[in-house]
PDB file of N, CA and C in Angstrom:
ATOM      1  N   UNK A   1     -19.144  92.212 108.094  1.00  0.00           N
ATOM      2  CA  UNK A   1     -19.795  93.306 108.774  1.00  0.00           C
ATOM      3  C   UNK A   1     -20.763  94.027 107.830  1.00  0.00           C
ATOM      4  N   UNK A   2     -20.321  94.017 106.454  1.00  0.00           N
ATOM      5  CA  UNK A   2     -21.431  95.162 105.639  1.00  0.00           C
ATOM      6  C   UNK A   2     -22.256  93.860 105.178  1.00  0.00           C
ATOM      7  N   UNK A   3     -22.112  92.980 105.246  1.00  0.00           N
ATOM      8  CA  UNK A   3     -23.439  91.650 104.639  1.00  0.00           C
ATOM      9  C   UNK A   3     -24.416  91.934 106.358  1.00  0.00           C
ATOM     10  N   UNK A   4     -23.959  92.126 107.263  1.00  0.00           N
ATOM     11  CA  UNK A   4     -25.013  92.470 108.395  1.00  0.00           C
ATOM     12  C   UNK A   4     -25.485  93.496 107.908  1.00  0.00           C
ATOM     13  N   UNK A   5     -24.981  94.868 107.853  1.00  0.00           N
ATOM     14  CA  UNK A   5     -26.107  95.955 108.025  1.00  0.00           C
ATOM     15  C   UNK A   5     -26.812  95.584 107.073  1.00  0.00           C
ATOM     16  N   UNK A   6     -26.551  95.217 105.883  1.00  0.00           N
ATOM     17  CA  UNK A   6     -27.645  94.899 104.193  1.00  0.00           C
ATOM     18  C   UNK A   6     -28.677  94.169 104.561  1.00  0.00           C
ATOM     19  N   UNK A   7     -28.425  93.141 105.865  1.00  0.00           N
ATOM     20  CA  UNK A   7     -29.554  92.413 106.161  1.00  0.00           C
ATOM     21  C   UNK A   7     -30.632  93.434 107.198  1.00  0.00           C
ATOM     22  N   UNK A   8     -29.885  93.683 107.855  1.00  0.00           N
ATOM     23  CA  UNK A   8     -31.060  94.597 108.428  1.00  0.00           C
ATOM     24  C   UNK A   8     -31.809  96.023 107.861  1.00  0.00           C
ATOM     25  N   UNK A   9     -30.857  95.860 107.027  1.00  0.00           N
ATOM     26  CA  UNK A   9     -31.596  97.305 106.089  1.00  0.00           C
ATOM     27  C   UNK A   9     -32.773  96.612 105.232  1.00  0.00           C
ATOM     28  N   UNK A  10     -32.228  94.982 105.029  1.00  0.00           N
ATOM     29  CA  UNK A  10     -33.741  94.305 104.003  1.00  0.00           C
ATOM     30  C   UNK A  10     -34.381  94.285 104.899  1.00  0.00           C
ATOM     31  N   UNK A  11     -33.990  93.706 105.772  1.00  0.00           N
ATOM     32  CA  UNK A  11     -35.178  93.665 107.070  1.00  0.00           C
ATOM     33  C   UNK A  11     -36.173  95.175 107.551  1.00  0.00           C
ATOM     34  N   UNK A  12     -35.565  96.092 107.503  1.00  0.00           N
ATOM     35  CA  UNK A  12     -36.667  97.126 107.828  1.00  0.00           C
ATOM     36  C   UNK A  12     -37.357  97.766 106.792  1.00  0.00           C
ATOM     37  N   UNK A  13     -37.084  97.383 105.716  1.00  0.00           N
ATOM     38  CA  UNK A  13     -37.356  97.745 104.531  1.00  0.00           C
ATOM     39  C   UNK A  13     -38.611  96.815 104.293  1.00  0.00           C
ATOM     40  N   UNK A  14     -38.708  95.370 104.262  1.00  0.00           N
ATOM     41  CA  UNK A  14     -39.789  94.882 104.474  1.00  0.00           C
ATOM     42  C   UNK A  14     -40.364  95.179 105.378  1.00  0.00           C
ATOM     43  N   UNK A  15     -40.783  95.548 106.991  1.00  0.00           N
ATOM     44  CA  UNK A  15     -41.324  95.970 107.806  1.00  0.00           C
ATOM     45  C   UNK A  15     -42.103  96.709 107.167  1.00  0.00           C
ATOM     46  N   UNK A  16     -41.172  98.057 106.921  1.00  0.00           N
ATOM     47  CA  UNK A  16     -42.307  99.484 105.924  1.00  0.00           C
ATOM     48  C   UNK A  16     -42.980  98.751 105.129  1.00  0.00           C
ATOM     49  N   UNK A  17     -42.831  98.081 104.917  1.00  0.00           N
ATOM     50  CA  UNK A  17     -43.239  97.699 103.434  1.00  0.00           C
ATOM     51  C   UNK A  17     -44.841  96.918 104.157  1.00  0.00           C
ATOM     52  N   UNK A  18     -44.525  96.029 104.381  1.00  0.00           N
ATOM     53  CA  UNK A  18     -46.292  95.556 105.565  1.00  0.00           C
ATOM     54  C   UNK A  18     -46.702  96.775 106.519  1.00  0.00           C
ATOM     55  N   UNK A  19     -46.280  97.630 106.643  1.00  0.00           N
ATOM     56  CA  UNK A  19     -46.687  98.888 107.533  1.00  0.00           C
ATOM     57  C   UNK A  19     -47.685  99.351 106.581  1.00  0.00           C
ATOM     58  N   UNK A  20     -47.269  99.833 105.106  1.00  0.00           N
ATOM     59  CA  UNK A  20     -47.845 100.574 104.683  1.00  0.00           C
ATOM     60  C   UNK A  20     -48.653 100.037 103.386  1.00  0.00           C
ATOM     61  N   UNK A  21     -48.233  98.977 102.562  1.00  0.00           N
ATOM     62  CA  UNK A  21     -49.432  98.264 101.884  1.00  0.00           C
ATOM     63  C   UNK A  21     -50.592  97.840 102.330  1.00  0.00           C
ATOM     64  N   UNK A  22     -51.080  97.416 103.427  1.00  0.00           N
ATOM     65  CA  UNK A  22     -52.061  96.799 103.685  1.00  0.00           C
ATOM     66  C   UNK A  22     -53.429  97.852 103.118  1.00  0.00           C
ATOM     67  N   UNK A  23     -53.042  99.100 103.529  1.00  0.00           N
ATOM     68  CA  UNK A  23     -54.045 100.281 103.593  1.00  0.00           C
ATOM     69  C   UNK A  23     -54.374 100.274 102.233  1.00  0.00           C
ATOM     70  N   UNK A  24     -53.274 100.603 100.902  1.00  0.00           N
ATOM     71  CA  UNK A  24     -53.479 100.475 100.063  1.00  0.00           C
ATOM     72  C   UNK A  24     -54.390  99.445  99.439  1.00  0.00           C
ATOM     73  N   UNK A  25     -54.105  97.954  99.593  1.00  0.00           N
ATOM     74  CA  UNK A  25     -55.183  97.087  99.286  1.00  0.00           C
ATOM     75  C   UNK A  25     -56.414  97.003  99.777  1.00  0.00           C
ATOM     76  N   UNK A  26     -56.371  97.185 100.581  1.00  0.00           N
ATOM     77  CA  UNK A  26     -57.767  97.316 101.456  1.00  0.00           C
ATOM     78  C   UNK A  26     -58.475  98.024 100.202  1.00  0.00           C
ATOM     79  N   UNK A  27     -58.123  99.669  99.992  1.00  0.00           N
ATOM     80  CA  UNK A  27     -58.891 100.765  99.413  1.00  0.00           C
ATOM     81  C   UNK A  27     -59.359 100.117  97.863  1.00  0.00           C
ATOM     82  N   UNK A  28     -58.263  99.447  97.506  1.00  0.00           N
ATOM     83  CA  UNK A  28     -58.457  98.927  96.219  1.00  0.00           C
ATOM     84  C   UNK A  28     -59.499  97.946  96.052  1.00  0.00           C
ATOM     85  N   UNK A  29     -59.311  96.866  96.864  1.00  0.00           N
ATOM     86  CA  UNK A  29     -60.848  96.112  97.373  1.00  0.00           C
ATOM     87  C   UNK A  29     -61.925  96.654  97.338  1.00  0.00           C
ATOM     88  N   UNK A  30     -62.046  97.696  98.667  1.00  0.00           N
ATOM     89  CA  UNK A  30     -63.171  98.480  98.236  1.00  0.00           C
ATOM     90  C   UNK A  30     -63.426  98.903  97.348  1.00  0.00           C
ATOM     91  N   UNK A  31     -62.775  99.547  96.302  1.00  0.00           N
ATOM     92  CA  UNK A  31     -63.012 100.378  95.322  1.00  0.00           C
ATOM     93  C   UNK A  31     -64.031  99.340  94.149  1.00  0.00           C
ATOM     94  N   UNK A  32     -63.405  97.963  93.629  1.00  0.00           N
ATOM     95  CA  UNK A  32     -63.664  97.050  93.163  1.00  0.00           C
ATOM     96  C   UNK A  32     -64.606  96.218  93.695  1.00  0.00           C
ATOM     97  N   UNK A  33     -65.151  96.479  94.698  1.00  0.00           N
ATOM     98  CA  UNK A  33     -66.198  95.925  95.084  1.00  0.00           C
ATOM     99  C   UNK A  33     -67.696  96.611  95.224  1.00  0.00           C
ATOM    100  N   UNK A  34     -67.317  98.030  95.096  1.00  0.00           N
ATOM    101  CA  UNK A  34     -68.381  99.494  94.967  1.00  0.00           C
ATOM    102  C   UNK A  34     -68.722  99.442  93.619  1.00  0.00           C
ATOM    103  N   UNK A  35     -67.627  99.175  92.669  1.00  0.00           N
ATOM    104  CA  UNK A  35     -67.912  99.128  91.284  1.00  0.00           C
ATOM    105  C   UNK A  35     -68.340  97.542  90.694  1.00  0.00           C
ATOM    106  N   UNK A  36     -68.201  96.743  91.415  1.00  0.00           N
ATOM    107  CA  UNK A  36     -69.040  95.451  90.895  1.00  0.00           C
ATOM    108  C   UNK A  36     -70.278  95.602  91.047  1.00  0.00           C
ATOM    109  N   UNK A  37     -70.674  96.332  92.316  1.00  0.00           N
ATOM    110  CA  UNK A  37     -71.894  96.590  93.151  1.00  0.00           C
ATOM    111  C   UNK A  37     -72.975  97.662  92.056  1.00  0.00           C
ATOM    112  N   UNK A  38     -72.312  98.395  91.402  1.00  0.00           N
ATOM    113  CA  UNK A  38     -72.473  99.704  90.693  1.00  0.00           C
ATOM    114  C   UNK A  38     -72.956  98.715  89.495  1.00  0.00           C
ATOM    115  N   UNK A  39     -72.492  97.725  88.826  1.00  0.00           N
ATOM    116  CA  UNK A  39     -72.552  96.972  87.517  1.00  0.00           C
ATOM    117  C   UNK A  39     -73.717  96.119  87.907  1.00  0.00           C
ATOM    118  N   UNK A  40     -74.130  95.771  88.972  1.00  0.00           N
ATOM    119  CA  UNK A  40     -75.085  94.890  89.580  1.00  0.00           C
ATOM    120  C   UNK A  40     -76.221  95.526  89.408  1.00  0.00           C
ATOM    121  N   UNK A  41     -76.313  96.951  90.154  1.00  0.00           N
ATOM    122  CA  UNK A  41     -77.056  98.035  90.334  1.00  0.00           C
ATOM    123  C   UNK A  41     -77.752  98.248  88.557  1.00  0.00           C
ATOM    124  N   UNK A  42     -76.808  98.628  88.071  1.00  0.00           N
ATOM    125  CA  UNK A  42     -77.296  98.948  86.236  1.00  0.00           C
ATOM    126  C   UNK A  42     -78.289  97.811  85.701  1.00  0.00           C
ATOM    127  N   UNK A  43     -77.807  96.458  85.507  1.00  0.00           N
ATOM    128  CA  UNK A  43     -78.691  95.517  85.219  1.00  0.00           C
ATOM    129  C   UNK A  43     -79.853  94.818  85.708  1.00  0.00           C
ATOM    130  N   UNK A  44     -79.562  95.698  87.162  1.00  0.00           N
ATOM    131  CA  UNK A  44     -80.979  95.331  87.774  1.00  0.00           C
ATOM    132  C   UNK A  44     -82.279  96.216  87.549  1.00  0.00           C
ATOM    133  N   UNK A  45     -81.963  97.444  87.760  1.00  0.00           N
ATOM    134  CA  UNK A  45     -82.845  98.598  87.920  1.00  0.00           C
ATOM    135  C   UNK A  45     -82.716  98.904  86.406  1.00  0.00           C
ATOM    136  N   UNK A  46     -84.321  99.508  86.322  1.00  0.00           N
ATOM    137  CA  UNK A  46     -84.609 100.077  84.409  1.00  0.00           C
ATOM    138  C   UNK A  46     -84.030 101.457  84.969  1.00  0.00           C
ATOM    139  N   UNK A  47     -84.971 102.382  86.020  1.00  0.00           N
ATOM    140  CA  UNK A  47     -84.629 104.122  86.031  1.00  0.00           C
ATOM    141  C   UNK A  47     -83.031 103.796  86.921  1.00  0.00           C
ATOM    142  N   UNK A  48     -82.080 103.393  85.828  1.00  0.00           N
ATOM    143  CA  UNK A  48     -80.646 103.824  86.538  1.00  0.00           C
ATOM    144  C   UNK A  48     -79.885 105.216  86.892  1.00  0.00           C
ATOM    145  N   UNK A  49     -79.688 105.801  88.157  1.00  0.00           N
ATOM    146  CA  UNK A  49     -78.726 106.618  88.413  1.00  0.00           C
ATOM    147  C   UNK A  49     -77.501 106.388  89.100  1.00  0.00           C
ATOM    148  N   UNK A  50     -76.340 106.696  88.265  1.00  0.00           N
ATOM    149  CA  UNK A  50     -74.989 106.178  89.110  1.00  0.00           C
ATOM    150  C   UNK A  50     -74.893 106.700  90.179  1.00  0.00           C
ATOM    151  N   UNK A  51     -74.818 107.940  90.455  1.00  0.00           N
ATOM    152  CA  UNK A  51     -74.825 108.677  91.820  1.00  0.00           C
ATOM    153  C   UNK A  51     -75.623 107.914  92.861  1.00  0.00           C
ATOM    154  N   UNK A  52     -76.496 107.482  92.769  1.00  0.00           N
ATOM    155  CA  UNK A  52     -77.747 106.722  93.612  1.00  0.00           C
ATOM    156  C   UNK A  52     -77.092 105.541  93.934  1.00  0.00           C
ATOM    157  N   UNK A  53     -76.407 104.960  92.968  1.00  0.00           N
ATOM    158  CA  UNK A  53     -76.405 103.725  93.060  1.00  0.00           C
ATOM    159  C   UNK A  53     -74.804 103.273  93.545  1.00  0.00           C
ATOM    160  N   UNK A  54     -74.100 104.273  93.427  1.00  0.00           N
ATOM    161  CA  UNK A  54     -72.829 104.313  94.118  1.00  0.00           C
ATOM    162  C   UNK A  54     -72.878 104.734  95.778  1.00  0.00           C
ATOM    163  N   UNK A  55     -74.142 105.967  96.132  1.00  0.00           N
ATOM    164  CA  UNK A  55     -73.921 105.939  97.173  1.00  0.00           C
ATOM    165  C   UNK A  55     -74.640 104.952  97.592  1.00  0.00           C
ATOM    166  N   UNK A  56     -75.738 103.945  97.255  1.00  0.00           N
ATOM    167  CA  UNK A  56     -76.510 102.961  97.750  1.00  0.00           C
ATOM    168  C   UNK A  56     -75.131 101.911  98.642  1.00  0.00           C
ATOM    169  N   UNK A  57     -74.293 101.416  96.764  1.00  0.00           N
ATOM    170  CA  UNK A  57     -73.173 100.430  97.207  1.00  0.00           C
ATOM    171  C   UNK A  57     -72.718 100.413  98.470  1.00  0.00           C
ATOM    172  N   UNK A  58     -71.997 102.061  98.592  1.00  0.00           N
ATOM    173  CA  UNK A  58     -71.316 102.464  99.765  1.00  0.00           C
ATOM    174  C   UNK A  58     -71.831 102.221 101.133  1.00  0.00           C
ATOM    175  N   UNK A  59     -73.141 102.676 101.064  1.00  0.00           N
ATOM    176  CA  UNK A  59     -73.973 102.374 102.057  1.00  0.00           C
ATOM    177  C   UNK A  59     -73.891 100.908 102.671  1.00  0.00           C
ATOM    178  N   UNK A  60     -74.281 100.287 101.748  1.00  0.00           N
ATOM    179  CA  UNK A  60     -74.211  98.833 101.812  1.00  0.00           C
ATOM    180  C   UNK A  60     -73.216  97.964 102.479  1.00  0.00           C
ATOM    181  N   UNK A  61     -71.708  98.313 101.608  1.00  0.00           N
ATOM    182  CA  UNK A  61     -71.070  97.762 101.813  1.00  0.00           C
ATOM    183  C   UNK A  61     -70.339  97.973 103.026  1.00  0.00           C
ATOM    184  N   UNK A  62     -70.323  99.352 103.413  1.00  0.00           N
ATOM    185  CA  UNK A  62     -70.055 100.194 104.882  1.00  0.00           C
ATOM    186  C   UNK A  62     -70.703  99.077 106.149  1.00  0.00           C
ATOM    187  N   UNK A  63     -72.037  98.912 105.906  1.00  0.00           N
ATOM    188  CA  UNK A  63     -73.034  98.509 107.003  1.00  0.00           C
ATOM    189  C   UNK A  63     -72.382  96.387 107.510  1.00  0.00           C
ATOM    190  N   UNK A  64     -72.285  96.047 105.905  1.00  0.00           N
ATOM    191  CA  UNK A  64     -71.493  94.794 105.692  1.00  0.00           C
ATOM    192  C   UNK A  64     -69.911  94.448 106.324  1.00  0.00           C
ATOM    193  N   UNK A  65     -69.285  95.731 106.366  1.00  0.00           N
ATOM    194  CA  UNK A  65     -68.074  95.675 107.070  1.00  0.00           C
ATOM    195  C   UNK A  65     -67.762  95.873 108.444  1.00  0.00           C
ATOM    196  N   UNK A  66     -68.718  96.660 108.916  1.00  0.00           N
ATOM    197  CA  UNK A  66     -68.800  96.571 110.538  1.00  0.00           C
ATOM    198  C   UNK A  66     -69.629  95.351 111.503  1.00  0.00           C
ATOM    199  N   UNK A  67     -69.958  94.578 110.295  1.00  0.00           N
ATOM    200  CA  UNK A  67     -70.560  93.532 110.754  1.00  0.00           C
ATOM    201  C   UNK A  67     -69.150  92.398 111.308  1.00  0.00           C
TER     202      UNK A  67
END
């Protein structure tokens, strides 16, 4: 009887667990992909501004994801 509840307690415990990581990776993706974008941005352009070029990324990559 207590090897059942342990299983269903792993069991909802993984559930939460895919409930609520996904969001997390997602953000992290993005984050790492704004800042590759940002490193792209520097070596391309001579007059570099990060601010510019972070909200450019964002822009970008925003327009790329609703696609």
């Amino acid at each position: 009887m207590k090897n059942k509840y342990f299983a269903y307690f792993i069991l909802l415990l993984a559930i939460a667990a895919l409930y609520f990581l996904p969001s997390k990776i997602t953000n992290y993706n993005l984050n790492k992909t704004i800042s590759a974008c940002v490193v792209a941005q520097k070596k391309t352009n001579e007059a570099f501004d990060i601010e510019k070029a972070k909200k450019f990324c964002e822009k970008e990559i925003n327009k790329l994801k609703k696609k």
